[in-house]
N, C-alpha and C. Protein backbone atom coordinates (compact mmCIF):
# COMPACT_ATOMS: atom_id res chain seq x y z
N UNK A 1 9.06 19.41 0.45
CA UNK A 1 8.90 18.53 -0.69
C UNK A 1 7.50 17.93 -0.67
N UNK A 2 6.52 18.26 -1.74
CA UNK A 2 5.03 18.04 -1.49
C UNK A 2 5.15 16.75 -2.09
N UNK A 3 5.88 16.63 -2.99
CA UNK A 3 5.78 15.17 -3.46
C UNK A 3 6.11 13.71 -2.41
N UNK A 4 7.04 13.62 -1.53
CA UNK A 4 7.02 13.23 -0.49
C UNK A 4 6.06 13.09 0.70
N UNK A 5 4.86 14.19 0.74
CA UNK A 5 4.26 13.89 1.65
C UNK A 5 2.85 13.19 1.03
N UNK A 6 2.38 13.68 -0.36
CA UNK A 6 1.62 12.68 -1.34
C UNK A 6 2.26 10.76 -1.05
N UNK A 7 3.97 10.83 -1.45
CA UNK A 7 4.18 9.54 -1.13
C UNK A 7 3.90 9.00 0.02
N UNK A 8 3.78 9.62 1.29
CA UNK A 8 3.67 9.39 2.47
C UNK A 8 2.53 8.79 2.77
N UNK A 9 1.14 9.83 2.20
CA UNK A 9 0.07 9.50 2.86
C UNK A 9 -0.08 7.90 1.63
N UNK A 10 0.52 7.52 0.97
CA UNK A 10 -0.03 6.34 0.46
C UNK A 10 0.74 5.43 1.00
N UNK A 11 1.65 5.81 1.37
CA UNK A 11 2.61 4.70 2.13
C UNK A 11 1.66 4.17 3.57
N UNK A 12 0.92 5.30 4.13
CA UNK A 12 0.50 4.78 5.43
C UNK A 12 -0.79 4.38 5.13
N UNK A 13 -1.26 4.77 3.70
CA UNK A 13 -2.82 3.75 3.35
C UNK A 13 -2.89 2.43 3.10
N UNK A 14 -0.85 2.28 2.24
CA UNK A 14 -0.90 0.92 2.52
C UNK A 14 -0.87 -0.15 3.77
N UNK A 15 0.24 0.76 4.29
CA UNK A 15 0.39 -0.17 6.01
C UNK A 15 -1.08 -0.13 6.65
N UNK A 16 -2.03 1.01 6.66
CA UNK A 16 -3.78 0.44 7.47
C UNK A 16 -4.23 -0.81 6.58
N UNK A 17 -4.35 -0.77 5.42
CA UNK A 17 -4.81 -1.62 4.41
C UNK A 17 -4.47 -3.27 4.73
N UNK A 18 -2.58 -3.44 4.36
CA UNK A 18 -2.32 -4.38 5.14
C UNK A 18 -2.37 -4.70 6.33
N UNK A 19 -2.61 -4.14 7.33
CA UNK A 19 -2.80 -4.53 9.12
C UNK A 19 -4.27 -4.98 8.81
N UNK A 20 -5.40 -4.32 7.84
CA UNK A 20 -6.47 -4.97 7.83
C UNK A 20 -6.36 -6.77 7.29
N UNK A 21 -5.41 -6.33 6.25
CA UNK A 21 -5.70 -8.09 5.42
C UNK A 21 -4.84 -9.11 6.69
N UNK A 22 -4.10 -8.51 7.10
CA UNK A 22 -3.35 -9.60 8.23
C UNK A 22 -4.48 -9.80 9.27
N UNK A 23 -5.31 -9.42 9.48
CA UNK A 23 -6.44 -9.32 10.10
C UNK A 23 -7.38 -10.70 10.27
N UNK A 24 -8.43 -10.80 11.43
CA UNK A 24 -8.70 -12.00 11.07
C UNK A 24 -10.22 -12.12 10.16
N UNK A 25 -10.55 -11.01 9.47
CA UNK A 25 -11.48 -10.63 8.56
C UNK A 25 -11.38 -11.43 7.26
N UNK A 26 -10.01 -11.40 7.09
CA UNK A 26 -9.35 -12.11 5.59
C UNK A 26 -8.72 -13.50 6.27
N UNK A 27 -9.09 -14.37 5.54
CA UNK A 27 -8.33 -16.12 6.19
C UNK A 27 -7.08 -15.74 4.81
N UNK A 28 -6.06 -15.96 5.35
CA UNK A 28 -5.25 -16.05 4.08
C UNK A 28 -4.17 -17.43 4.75
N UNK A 29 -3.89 -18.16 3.25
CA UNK A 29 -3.20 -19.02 3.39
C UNK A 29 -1.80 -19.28 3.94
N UNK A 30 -1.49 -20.54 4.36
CA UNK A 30 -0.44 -20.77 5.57
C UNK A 30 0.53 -19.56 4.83
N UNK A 31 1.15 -19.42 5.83
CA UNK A 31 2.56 -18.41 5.06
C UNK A 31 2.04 -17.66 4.83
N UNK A 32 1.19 -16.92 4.01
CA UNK A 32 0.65 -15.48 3.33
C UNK A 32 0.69 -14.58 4.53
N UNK A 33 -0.04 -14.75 5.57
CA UNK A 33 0.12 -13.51 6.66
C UNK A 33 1.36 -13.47 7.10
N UNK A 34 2.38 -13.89 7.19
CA UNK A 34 4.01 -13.85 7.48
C UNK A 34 4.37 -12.68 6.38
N UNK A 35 4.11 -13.36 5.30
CA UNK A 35 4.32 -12.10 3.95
C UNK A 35 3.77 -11.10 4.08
N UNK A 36 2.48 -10.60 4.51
CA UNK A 36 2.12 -9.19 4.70
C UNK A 36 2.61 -8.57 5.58
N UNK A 37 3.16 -9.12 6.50
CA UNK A 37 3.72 -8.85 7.91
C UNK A 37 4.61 -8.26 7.62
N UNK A 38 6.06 -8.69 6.53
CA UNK A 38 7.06 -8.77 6.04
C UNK A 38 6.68 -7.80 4.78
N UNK A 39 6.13 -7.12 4.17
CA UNK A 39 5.90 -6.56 3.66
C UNK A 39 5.51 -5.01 3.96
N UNK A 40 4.50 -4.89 5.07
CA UNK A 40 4.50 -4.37 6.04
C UNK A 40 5.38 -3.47 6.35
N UNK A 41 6.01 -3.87 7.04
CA UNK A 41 7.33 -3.48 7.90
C UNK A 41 8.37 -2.86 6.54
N UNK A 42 8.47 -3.56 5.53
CA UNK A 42 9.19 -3.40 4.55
C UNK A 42 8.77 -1.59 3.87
N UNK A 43 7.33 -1.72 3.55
CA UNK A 43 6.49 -0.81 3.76
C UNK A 43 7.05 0.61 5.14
N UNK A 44 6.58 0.47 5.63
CA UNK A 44 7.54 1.25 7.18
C UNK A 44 8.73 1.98 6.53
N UNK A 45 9.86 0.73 6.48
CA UNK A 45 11.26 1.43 6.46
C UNK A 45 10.85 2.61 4.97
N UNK A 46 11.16 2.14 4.20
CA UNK A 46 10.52 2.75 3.23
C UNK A 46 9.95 4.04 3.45
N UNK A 47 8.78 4.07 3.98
CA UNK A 47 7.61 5.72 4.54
C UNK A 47 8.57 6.23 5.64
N UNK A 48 9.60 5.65 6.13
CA UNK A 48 10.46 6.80 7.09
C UNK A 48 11.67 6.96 6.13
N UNK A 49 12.58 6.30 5.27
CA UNK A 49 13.43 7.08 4.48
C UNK A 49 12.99 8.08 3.95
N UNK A 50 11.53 8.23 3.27
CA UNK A 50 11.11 9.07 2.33
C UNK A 50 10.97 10.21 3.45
N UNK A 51 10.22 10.19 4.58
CA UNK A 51 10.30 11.13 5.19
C UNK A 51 11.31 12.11 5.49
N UNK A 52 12.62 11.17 5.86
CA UNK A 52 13.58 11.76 5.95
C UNK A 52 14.44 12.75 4.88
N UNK A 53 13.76 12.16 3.51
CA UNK A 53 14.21 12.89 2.70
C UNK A 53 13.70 14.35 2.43
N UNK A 54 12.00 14.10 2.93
CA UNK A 54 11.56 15.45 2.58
C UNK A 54 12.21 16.34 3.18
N UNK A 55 13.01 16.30 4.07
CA UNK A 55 13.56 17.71 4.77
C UNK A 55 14.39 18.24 3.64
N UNK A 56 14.91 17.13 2.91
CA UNK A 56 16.28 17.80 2.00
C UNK A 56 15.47 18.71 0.44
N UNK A 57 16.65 19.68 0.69
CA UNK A 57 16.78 20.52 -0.39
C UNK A 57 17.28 20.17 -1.79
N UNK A 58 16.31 19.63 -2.72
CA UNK A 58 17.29 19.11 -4.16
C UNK A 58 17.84 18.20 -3.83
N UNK A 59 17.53 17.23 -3.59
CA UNK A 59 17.86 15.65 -3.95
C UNK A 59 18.70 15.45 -4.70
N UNK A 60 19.58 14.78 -5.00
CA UNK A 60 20.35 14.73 -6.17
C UNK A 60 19.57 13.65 -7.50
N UNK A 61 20.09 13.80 -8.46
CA UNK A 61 19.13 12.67 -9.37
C UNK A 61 18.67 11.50 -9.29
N UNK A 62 19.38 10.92 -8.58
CA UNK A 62 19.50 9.33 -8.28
C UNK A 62 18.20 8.86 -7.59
N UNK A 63 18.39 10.34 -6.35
CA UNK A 63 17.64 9.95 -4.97
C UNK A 63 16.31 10.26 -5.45
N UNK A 64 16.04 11.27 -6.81
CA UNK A 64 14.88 11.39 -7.00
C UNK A 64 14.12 10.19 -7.83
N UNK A 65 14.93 10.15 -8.46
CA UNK A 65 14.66 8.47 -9.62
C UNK A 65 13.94 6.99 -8.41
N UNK A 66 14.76 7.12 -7.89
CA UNK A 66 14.65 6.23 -6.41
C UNK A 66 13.27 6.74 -5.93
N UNK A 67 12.87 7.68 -5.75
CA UNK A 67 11.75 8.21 -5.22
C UNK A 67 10.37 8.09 -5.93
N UNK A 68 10.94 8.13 -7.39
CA UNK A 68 9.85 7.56 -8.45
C UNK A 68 9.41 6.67 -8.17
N UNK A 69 10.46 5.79 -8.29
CA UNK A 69 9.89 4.36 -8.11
C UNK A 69 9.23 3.72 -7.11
N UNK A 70 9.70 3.94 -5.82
CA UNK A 70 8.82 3.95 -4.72
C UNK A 70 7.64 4.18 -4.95
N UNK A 71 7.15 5.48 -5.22
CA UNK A 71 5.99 5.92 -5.85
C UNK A 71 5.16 4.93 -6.62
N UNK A 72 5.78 4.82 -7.47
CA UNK A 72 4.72 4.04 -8.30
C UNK A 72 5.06 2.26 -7.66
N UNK A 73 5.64 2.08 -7.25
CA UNK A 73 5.62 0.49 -6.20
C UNK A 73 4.46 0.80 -5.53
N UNK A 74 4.23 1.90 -4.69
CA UNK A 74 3.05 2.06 -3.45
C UNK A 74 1.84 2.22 -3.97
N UNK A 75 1.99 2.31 -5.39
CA UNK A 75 0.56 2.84 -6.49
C UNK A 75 0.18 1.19 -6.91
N UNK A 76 1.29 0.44 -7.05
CA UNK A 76 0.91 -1.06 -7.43
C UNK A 76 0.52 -2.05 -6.38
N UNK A 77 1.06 -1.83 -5.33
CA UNK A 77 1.35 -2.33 -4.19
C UNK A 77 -0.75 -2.62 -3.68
N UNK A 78 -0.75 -0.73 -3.77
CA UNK A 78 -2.46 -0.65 -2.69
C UNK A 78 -3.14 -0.75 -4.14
N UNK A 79 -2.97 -1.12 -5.46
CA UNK A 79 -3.91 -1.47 -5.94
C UNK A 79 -4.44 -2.79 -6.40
N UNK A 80 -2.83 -3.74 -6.03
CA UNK A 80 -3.30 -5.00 -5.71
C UNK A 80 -3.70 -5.31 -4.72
N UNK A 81 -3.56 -4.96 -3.83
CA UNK A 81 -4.23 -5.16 -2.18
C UNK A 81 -5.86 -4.61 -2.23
N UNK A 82 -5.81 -3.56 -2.75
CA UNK A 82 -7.35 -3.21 -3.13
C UNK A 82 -8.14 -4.16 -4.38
N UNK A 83 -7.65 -4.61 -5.10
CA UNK A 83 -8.17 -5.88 -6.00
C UNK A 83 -8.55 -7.29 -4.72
N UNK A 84 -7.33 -7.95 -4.35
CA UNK A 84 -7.67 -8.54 -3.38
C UNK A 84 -8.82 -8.56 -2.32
N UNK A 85 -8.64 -7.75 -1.93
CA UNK A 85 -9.94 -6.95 -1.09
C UNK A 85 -11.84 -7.10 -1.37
N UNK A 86 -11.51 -6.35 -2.31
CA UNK A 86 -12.66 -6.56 -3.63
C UNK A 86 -12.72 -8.05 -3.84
N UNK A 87 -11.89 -8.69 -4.13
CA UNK A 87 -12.21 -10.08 -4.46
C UNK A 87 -13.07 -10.77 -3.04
N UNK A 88 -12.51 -10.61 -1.91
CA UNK A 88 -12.32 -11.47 -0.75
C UNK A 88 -14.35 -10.97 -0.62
N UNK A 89 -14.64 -9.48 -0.91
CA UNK A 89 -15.69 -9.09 -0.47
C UNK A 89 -16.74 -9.62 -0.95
N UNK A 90 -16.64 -9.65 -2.41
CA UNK A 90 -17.47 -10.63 -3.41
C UNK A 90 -17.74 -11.76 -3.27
N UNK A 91 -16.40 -13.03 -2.83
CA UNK A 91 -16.71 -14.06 -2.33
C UNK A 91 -17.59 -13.92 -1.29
N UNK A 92 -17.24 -13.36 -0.38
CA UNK A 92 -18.39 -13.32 0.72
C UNK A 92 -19.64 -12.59 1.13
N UNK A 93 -19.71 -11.72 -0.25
CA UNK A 93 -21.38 -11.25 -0.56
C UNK A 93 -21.43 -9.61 -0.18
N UNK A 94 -20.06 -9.12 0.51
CA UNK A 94 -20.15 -7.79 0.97
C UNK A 94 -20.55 -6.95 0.27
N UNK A 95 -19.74 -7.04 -1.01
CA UNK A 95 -20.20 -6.41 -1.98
C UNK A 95 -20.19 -6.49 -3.74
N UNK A 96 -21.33 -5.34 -4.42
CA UNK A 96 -22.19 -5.97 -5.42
C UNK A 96 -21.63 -5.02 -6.73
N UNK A 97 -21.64 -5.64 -7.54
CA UNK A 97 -21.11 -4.90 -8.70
C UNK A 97 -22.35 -4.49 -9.40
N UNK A 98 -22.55 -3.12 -10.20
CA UNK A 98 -23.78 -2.94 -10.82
C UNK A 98 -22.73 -1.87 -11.80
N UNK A 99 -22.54 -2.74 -13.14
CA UNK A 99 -22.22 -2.16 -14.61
C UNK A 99 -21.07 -1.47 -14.55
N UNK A 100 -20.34 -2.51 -13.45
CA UNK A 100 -19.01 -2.35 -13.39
C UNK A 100 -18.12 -0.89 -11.97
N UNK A 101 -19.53 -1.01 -12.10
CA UNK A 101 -19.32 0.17 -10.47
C UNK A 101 -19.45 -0.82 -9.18
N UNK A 102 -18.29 -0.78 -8.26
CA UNK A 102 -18.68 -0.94 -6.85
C UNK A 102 -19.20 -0.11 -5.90
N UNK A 103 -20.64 -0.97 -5.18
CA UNK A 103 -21.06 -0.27 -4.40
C UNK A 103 -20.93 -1.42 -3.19
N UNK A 104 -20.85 -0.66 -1.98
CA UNK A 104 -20.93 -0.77 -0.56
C UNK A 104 -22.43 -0.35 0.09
């Protein structure tokens, strides 16, 4: 199932992504690193069901619908975390916007 292993590798771009923002690079407010933590992990269970599924042959409908959505959760998920990111970098001068392009 190729679609599963596409979900995969974004599942584990999110978990590097978040281990970065839990990080002490990003100050995030009281409670907030508990939530990435918890998110995280949430993240995890998640990238090993899907795994488990890729072995299977024809999913039934449900499990694929289910699989959608995941999908596009992990598509919203690392592109708010990547907004964030971007924000945190700007505040602190990392990096420069020129006509709406980021450069590093």
């Amino acid at each position: 199932m190729e679609r599963a292993s596409v979900i995969g590798g974004t599942m584990v771009s999110l978990m590097v992504k978040l281990s970065s923002i839990a990080g002490p690079r990003y100050s995030l407010m009281v409670g907030a690193r508990s939530d990435v933590i918890f998110l995280g992990a949430e993240l995890e269970s998640m990238h090993a069901f899907l795994e488990k599924l890729s072995g299977v042959d024809g999913p039934d409908p449900q499990v694929r619908c289910w699989m959608k959505e995941v999908r596009e959760l992990a598509y919203d998920v690392e592109d708010c975390i990547d907004e964030f990111m971007h924000r945190v970098d700007v505040v602190h001068g990392a990096v420069t916007s020129n006509h709406g392009f980021m450069l590093k």
